[in-house]
PDB file of N, CA and C in Angstrom:
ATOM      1  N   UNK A   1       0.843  -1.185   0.000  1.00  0.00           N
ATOM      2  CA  UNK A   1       0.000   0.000   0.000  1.00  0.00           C
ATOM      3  C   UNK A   1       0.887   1.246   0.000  1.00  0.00           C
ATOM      4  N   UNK A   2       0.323   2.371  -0.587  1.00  0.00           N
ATOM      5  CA  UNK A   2       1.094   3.178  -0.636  1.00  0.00           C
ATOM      6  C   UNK A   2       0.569   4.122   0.663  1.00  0.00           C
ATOM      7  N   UNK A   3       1.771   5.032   0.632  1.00  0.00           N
ATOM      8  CA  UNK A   3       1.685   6.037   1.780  1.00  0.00           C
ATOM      9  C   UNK A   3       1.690   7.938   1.405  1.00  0.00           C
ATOM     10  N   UNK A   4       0.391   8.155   1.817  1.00  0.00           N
ATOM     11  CA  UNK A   4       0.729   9.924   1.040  1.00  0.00           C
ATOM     12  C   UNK A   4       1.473  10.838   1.445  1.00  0.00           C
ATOM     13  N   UNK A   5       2.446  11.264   0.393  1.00  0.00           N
ATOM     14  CA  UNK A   5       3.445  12.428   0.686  1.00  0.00           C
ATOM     15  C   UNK A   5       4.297  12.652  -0.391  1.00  0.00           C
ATOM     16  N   UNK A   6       5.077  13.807  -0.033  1.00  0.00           N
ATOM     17  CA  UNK A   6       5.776  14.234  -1.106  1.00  0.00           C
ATOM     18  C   UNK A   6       6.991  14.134  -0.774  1.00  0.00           C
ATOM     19  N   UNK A   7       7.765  13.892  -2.095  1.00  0.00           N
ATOM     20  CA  UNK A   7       9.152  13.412  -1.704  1.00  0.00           C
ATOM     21  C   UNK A   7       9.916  14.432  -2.901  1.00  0.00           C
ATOM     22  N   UNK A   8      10.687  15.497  -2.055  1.00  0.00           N
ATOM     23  CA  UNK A   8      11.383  16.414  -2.819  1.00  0.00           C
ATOM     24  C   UNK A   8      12.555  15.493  -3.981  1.00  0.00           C
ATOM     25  N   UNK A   9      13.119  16.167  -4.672  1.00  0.00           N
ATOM     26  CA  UNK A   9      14.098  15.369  -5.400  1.00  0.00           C
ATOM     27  C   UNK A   9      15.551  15.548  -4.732  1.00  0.00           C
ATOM     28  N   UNK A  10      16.124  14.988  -4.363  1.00  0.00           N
ATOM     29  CA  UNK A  10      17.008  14.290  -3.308  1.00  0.00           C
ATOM     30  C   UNK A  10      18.567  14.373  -3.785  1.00  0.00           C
ATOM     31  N   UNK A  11      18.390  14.173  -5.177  1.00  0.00           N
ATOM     32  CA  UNK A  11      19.842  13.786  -5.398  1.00  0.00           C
ATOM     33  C   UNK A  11      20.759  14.786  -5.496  1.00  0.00           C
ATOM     34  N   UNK A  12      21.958  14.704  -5.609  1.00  0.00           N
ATOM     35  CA  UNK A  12      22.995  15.762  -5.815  1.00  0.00           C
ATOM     36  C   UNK A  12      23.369  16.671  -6.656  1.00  0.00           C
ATOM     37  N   UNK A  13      22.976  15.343  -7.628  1.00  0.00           N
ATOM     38  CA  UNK A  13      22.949  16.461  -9.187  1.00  0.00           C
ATOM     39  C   UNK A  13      21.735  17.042  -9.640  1.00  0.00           C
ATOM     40  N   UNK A  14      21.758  17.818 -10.895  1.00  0.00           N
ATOM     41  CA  UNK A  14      20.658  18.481 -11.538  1.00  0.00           C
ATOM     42  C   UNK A  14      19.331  16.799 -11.664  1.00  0.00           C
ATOM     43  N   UNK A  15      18.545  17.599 -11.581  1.00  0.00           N
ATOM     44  CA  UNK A  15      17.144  16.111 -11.881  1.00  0.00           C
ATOM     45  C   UNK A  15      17.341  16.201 -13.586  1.00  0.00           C
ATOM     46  N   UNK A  16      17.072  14.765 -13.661  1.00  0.00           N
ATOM     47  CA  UNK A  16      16.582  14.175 -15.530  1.00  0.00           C
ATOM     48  C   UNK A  16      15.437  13.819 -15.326  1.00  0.00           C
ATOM     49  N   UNK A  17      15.001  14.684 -16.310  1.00  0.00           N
ATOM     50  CA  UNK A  17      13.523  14.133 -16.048  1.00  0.00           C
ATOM     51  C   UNK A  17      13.287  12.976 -17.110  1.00  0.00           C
ATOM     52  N   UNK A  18      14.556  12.053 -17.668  1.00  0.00           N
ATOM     53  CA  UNK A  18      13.806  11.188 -18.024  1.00  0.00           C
ATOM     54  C   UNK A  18      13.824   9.842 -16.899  1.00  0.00           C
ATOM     55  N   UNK A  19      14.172  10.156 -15.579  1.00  0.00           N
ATOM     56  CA  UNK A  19      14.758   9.031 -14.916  1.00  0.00           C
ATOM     57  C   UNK A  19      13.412   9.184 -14.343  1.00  0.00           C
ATOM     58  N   UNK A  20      12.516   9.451 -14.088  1.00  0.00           N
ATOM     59  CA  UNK A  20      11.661   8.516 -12.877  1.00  0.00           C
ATOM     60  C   UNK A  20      10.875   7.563 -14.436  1.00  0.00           C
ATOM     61  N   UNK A  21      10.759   7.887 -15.549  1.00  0.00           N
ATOM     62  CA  UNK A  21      10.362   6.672 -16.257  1.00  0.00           C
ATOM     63  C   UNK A  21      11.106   5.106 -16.304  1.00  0.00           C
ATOM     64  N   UNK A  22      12.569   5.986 -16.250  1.00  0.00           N
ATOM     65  CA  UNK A  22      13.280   4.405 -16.309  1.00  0.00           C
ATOM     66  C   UNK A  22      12.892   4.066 -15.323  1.00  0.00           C
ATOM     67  N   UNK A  23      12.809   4.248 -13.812  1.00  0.00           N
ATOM     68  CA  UNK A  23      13.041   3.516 -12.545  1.00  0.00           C
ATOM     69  C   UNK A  23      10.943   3.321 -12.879  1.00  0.00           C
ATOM     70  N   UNK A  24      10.216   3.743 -13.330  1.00  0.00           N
ATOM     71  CA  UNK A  24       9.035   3.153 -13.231  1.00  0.00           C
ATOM     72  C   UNK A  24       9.112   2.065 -14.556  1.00  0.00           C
ATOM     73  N   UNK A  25       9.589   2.371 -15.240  1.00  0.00           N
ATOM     74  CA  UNK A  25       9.899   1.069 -16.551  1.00  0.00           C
ATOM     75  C   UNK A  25      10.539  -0.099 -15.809  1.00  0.00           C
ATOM     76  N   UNK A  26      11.662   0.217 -15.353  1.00  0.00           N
ATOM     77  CA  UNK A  26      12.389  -0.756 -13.987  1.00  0.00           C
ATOM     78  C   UNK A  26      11.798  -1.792 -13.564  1.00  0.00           C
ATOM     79  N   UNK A  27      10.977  -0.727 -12.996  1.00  0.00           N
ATOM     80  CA  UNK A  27       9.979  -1.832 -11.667  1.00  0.00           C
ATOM     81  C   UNK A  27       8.477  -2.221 -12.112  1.00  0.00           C
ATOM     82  N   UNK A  28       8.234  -2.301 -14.191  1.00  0.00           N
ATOM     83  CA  UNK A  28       7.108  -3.443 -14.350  1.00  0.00           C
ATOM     84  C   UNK A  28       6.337  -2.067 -13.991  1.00  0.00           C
ATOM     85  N   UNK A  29       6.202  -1.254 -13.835  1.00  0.00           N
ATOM     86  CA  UNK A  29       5.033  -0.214 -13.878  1.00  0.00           C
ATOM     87  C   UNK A  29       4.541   0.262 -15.232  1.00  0.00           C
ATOM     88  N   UNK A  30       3.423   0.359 -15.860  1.00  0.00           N
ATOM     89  CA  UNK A  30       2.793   1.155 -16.756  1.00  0.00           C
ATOM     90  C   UNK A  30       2.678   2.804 -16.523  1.00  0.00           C
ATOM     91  N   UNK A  31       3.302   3.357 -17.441  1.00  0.00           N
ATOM     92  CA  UNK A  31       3.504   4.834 -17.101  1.00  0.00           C
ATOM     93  C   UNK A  31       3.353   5.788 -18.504  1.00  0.00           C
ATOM     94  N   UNK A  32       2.786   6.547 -18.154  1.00  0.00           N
ATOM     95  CA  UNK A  32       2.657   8.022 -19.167  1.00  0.00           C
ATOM     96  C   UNK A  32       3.040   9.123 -18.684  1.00  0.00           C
ATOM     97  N   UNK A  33       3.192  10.147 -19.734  1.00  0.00           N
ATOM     98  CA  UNK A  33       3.154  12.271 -19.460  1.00  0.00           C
ATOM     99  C   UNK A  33       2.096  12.046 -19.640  1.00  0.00           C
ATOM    100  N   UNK A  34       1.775  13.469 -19.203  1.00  0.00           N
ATOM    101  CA  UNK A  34       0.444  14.641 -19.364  1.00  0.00           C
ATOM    102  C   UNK A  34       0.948  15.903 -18.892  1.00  0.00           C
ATOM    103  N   UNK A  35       0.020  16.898 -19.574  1.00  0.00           N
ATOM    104  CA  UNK A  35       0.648  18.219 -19.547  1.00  0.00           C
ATOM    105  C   UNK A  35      -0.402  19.121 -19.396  1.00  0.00           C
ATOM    106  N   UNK A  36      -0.402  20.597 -18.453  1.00  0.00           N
ATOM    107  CA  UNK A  36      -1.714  21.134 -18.454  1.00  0.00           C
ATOM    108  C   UNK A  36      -0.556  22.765 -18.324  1.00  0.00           C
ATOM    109  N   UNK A  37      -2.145  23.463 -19.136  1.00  0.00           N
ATOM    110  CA  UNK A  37      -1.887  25.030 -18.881  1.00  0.00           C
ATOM    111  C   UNK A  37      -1.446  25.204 -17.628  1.00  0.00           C
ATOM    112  N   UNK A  38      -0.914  26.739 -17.629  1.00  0.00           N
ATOM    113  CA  UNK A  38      -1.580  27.316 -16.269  1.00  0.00           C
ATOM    114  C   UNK A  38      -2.486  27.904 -15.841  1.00  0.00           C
ATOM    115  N   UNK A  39      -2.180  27.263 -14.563  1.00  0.00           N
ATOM    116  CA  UNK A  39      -3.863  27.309 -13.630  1.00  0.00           C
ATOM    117  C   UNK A  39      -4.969  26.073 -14.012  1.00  0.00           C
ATOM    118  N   UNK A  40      -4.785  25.706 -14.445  1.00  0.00           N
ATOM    119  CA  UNK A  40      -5.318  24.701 -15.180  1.00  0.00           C
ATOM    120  C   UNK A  40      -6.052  23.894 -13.916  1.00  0.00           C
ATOM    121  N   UNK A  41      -7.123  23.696 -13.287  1.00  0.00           N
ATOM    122  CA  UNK A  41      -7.237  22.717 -12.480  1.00  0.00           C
ATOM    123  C   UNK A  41      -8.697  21.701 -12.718  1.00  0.00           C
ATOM    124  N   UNK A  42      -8.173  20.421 -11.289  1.00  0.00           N
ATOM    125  CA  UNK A  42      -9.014  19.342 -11.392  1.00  0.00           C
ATOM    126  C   UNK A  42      -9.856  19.302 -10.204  1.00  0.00           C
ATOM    127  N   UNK A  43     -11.204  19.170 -10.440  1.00  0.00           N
ATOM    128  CA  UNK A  43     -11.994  19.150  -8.923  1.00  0.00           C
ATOM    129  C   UNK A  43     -11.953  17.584  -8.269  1.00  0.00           C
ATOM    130  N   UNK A  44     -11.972  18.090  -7.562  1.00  0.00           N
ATOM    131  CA  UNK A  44     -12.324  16.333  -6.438  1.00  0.00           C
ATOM    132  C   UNK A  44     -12.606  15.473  -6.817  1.00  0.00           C
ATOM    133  N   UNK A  45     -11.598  14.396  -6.904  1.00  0.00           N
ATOM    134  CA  UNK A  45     -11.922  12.910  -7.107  1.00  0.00           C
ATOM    135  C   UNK A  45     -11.147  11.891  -6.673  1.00  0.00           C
ATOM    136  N   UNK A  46     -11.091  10.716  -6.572  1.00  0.00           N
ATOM    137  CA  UNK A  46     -10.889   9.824  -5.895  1.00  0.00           C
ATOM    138  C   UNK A  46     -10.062   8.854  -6.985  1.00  0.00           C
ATOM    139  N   UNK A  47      -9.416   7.813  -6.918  1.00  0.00           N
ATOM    140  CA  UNK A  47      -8.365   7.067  -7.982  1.00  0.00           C
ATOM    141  C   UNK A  47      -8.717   5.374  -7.481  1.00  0.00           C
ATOM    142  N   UNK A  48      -9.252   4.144  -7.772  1.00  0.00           N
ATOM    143  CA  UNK A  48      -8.936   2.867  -7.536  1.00  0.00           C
ATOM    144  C   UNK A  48      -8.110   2.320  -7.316  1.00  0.00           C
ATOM    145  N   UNK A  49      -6.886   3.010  -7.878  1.00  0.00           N
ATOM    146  CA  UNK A  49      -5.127   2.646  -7.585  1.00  0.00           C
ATOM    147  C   UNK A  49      -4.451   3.297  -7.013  1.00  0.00           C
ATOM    148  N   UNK A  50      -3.359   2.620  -6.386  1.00  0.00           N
ATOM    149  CA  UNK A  50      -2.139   3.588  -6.039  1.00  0.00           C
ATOM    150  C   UNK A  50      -1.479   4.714  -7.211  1.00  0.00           C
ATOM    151  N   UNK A  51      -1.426   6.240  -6.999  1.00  0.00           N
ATOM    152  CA  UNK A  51      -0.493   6.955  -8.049  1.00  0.00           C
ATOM    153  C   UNK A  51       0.602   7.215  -7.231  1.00  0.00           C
ATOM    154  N   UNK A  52       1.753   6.791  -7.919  1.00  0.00           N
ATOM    155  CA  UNK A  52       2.732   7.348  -8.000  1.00  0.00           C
ATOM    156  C   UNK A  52       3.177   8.946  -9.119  1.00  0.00           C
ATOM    157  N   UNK A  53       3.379   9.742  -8.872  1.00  0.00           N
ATOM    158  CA  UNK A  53       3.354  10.916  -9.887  1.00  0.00           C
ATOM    159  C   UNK A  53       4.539  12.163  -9.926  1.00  0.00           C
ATOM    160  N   UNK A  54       5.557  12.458 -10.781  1.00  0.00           N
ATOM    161  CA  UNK A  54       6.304  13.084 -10.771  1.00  0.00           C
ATOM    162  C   UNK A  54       6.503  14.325 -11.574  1.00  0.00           C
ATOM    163  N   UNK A  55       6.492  15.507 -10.937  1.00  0.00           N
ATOM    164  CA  UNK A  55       6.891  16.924 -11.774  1.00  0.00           C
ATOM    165  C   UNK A  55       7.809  16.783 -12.316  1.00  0.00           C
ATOM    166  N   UNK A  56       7.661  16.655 -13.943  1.00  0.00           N
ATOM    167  CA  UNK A  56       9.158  17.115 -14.843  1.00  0.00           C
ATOM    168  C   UNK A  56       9.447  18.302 -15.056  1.00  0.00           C
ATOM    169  N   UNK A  57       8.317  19.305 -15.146  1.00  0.00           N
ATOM    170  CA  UNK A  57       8.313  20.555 -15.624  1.00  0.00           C
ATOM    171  C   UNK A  57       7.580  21.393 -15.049  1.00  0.00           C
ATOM    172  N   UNK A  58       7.538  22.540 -14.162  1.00  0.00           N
ATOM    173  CA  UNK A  58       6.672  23.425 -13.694  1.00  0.00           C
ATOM    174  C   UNK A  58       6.155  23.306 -12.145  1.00  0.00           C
ATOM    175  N   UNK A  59       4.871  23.454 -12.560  1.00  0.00           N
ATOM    176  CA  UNK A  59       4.578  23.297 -10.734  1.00  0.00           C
ATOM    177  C   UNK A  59       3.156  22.953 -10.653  1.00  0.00           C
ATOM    178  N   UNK A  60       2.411  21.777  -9.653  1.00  0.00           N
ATOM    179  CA  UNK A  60       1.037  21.723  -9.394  1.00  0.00           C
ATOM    180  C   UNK A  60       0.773  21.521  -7.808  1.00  0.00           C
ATOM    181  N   UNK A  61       0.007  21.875  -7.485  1.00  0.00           N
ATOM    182  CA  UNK A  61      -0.125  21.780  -5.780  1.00  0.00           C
ATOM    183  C   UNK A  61      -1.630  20.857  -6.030  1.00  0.00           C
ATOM    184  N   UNK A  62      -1.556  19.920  -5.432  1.00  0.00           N
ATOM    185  CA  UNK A  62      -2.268  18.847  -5.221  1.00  0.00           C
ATOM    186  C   UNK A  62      -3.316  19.663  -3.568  1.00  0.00           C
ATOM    187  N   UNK A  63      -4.474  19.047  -3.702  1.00  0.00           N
ATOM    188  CA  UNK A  63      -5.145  19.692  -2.150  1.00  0.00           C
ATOM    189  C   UNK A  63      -6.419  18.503  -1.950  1.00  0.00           C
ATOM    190  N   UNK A  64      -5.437  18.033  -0.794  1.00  0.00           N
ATOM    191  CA  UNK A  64      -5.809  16.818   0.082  1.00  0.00           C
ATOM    192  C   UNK A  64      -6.716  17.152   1.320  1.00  0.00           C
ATOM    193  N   UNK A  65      -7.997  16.984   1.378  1.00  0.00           N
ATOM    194  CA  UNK A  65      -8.528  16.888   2.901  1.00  0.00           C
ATOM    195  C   UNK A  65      -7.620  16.853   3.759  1.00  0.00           C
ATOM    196  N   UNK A  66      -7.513  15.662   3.653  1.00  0.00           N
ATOM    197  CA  UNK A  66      -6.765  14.691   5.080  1.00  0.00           C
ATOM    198  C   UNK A  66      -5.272  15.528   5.237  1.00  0.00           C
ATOM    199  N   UNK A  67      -4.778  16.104   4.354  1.00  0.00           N
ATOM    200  CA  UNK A  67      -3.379  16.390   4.618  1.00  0.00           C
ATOM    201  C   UNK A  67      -3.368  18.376   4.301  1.00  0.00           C
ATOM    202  N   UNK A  68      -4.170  18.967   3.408  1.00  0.00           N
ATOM    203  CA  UNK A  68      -3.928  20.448   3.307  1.00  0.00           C
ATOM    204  C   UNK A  68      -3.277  20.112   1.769  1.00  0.00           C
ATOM    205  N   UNK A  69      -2.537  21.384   0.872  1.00  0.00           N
ATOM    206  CA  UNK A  69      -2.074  21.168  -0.036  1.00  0.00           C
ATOM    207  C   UNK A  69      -0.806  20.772  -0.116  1.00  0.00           C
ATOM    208  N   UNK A  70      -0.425  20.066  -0.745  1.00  0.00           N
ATOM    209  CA  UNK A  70       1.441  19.767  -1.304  1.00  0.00           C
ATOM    210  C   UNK A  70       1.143  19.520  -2.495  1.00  0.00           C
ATOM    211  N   UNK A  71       2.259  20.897  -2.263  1.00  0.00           N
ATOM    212  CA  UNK A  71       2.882  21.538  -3.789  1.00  0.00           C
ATOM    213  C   UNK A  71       4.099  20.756  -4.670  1.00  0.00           C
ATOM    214  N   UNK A  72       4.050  20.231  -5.305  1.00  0.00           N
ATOM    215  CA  UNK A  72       5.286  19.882  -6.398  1.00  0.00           C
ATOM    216  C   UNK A  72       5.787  20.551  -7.438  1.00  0.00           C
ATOM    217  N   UNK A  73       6.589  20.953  -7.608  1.00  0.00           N
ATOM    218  CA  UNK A  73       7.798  21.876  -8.309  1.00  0.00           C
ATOM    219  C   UNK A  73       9.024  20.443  -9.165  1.00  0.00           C
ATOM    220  N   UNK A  74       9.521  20.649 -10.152  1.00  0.00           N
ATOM    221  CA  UNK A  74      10.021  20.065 -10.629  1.00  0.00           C
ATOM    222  C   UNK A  74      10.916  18.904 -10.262  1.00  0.00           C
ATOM    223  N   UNK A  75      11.061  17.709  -9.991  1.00  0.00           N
ATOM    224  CA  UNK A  75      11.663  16.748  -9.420  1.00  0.00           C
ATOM    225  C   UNK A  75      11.228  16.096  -8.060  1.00  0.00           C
ATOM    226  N   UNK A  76       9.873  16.974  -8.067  1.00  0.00           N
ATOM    227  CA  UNK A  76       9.207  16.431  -6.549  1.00  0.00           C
ATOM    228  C   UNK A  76       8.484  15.359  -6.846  1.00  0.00           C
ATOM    229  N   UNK A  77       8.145  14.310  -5.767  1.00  0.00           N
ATOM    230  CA  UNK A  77       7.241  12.785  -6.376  1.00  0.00           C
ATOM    231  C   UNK A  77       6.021  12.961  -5.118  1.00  0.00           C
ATOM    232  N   UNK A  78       5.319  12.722  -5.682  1.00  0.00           N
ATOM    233  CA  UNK A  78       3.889  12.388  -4.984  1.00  0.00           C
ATOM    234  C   UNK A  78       3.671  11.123  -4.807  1.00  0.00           C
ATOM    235  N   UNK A  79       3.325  10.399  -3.807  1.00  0.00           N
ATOM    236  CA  UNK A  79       2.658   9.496  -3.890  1.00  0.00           C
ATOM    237  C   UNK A  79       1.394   9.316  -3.281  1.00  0.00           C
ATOM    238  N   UNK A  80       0.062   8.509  -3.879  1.00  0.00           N
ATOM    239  CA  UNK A  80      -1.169   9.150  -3.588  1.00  0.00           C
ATOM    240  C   UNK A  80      -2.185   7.715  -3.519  1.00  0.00           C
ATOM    241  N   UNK A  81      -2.094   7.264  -2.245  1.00  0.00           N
ATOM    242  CA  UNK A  81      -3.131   5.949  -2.434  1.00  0.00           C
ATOM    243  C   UNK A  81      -4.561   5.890  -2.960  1.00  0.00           C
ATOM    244  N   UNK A  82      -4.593   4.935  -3.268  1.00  0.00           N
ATOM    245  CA  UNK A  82      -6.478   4.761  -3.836  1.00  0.00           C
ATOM    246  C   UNK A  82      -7.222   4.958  -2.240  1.00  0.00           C
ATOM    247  N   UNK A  83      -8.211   5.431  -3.270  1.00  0.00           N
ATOM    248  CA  UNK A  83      -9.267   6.038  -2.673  1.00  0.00           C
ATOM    249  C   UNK A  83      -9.059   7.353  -1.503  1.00  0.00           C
ATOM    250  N   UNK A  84      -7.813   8.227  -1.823  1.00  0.00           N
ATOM    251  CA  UNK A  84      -7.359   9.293  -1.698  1.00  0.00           C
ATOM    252  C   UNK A  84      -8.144  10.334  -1.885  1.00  0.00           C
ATOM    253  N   UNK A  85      -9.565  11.281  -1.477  1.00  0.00           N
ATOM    254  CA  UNK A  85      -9.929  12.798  -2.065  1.00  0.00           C
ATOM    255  C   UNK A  85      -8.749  13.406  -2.709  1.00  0.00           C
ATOM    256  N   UNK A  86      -8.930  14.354  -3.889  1.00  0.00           N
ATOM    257  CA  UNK A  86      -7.932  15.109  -4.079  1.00  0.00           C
ATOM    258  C   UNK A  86      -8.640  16.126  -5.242  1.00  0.00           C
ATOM    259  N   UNK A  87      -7.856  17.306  -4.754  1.00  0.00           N
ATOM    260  CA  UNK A  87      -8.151  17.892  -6.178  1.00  0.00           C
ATOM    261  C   UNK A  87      -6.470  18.504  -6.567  1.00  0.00           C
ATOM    262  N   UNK A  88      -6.272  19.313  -8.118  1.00  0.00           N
ATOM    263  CA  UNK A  88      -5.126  19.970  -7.974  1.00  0.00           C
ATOM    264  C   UNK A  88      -5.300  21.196  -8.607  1.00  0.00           C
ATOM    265  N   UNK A  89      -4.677  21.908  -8.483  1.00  0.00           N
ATOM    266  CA  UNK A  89      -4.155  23.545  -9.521  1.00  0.00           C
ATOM    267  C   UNK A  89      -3.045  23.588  -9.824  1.00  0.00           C
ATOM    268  N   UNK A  90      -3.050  23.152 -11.355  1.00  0.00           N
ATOM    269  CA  UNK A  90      -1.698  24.005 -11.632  1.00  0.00           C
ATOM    270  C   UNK A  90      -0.988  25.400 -12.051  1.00  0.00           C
ATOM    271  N   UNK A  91       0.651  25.393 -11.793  1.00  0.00           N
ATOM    272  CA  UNK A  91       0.723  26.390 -11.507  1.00  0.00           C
ATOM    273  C   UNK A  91       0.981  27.608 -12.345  1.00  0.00           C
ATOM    274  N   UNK A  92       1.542  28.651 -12.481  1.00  0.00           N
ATOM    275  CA  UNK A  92       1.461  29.598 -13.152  1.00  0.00           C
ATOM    276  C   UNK A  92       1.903  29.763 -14.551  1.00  0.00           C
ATOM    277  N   UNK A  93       3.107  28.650 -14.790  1.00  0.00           N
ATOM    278  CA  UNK A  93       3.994  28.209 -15.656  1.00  0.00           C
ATOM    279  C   UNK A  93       3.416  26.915 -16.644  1.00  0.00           C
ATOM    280  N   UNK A  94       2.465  26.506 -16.029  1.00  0.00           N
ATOM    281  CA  UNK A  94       1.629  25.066 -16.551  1.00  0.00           C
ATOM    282  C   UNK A  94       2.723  24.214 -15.885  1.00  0.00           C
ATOM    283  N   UNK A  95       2.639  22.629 -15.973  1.00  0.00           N
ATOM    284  CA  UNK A  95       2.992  21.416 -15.310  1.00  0.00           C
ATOM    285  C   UNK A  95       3.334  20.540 -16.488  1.00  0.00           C
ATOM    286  N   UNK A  96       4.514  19.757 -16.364  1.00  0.00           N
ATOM    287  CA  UNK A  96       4.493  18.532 -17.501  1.00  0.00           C
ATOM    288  C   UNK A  96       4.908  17.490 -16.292  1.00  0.00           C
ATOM    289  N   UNK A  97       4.130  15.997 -15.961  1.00  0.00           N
ATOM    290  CA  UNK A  97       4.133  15.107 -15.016  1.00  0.00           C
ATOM    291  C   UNK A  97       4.340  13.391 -15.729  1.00  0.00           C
ATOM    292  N   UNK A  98       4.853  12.851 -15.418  1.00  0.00           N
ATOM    293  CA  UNK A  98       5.180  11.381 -15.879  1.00  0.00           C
ATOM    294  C   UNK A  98       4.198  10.928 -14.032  1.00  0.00           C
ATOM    295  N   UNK A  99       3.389   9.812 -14.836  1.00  0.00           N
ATOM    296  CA  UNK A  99       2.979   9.135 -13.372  1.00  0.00           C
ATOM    297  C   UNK A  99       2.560   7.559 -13.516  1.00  0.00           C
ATOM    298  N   UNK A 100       2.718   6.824 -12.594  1.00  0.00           N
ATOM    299  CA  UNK A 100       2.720   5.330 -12.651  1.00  0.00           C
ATOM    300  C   UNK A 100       1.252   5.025 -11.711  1.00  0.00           C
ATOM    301  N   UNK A 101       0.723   3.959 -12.082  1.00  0.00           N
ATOM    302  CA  UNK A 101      -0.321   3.354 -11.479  1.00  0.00           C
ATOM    303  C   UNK A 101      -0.359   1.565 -10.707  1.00  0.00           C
ATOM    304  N   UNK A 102      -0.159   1.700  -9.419  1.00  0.00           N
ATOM    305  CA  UNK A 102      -0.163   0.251  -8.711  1.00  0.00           C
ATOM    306  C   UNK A 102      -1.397  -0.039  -8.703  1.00  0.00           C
ATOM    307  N   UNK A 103      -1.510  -1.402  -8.626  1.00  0.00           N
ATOM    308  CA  UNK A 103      -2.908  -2.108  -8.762  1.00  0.00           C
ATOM    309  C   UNK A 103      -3.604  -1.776  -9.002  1.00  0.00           C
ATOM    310  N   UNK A 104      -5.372  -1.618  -8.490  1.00  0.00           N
ATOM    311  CA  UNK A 104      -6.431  -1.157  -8.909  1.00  0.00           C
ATOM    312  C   UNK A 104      -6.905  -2.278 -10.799  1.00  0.00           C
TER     313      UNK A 104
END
């Protein structure tokens, strides 16, 4: 099961944003982009699966009941269990996101 939170990008060097595909190609995950204006947002809904989801480009703040908003900025990872509320806005710059789906 997954666990919700955001996980800044960590490493030392500059982020590639083509690496969270390999490491979701890696690990047998099915994965796509998607890309939205800015401001662009999604109202409340709920997911059957675990998302895993990563900012390549820009910025979206996700807004969780249970938790308040977290914001992702480029190289940040979300992870977001099923049956999670959520809505998001993106941000001023628009968002480009690679994201993986567990079970469901």
């Amino acid at each position: 099961m997954t666990t919700l939170g955001v996980r800044p990008w960590s490493d030392a060097g500059a982020f590639d944003a083509a690496a969270p595909g390999v490491e979701f190609q890696r690990a047998g995950l099915p994965h796509y982009e998607w890309a939205n204006g800015p401001h662009d947002r999604y109202s409340e809904h709920t997911h059957a699966y675990d998302k895993t989801l990563v900012c390549l480009e820009g910025s979206i703040v996700f807004h969780v009941p249970e938790r308040g908003d977290l914001a992702l900025a480029c190289g940040d990872r979300l992870d977001l269990p099923a049956g999670t509320p959520h809505a998001a806005t993106v941000g001023p710059r628009g968002v480009r996101c690679v994201e993986a789906h567990h079970g469901g």
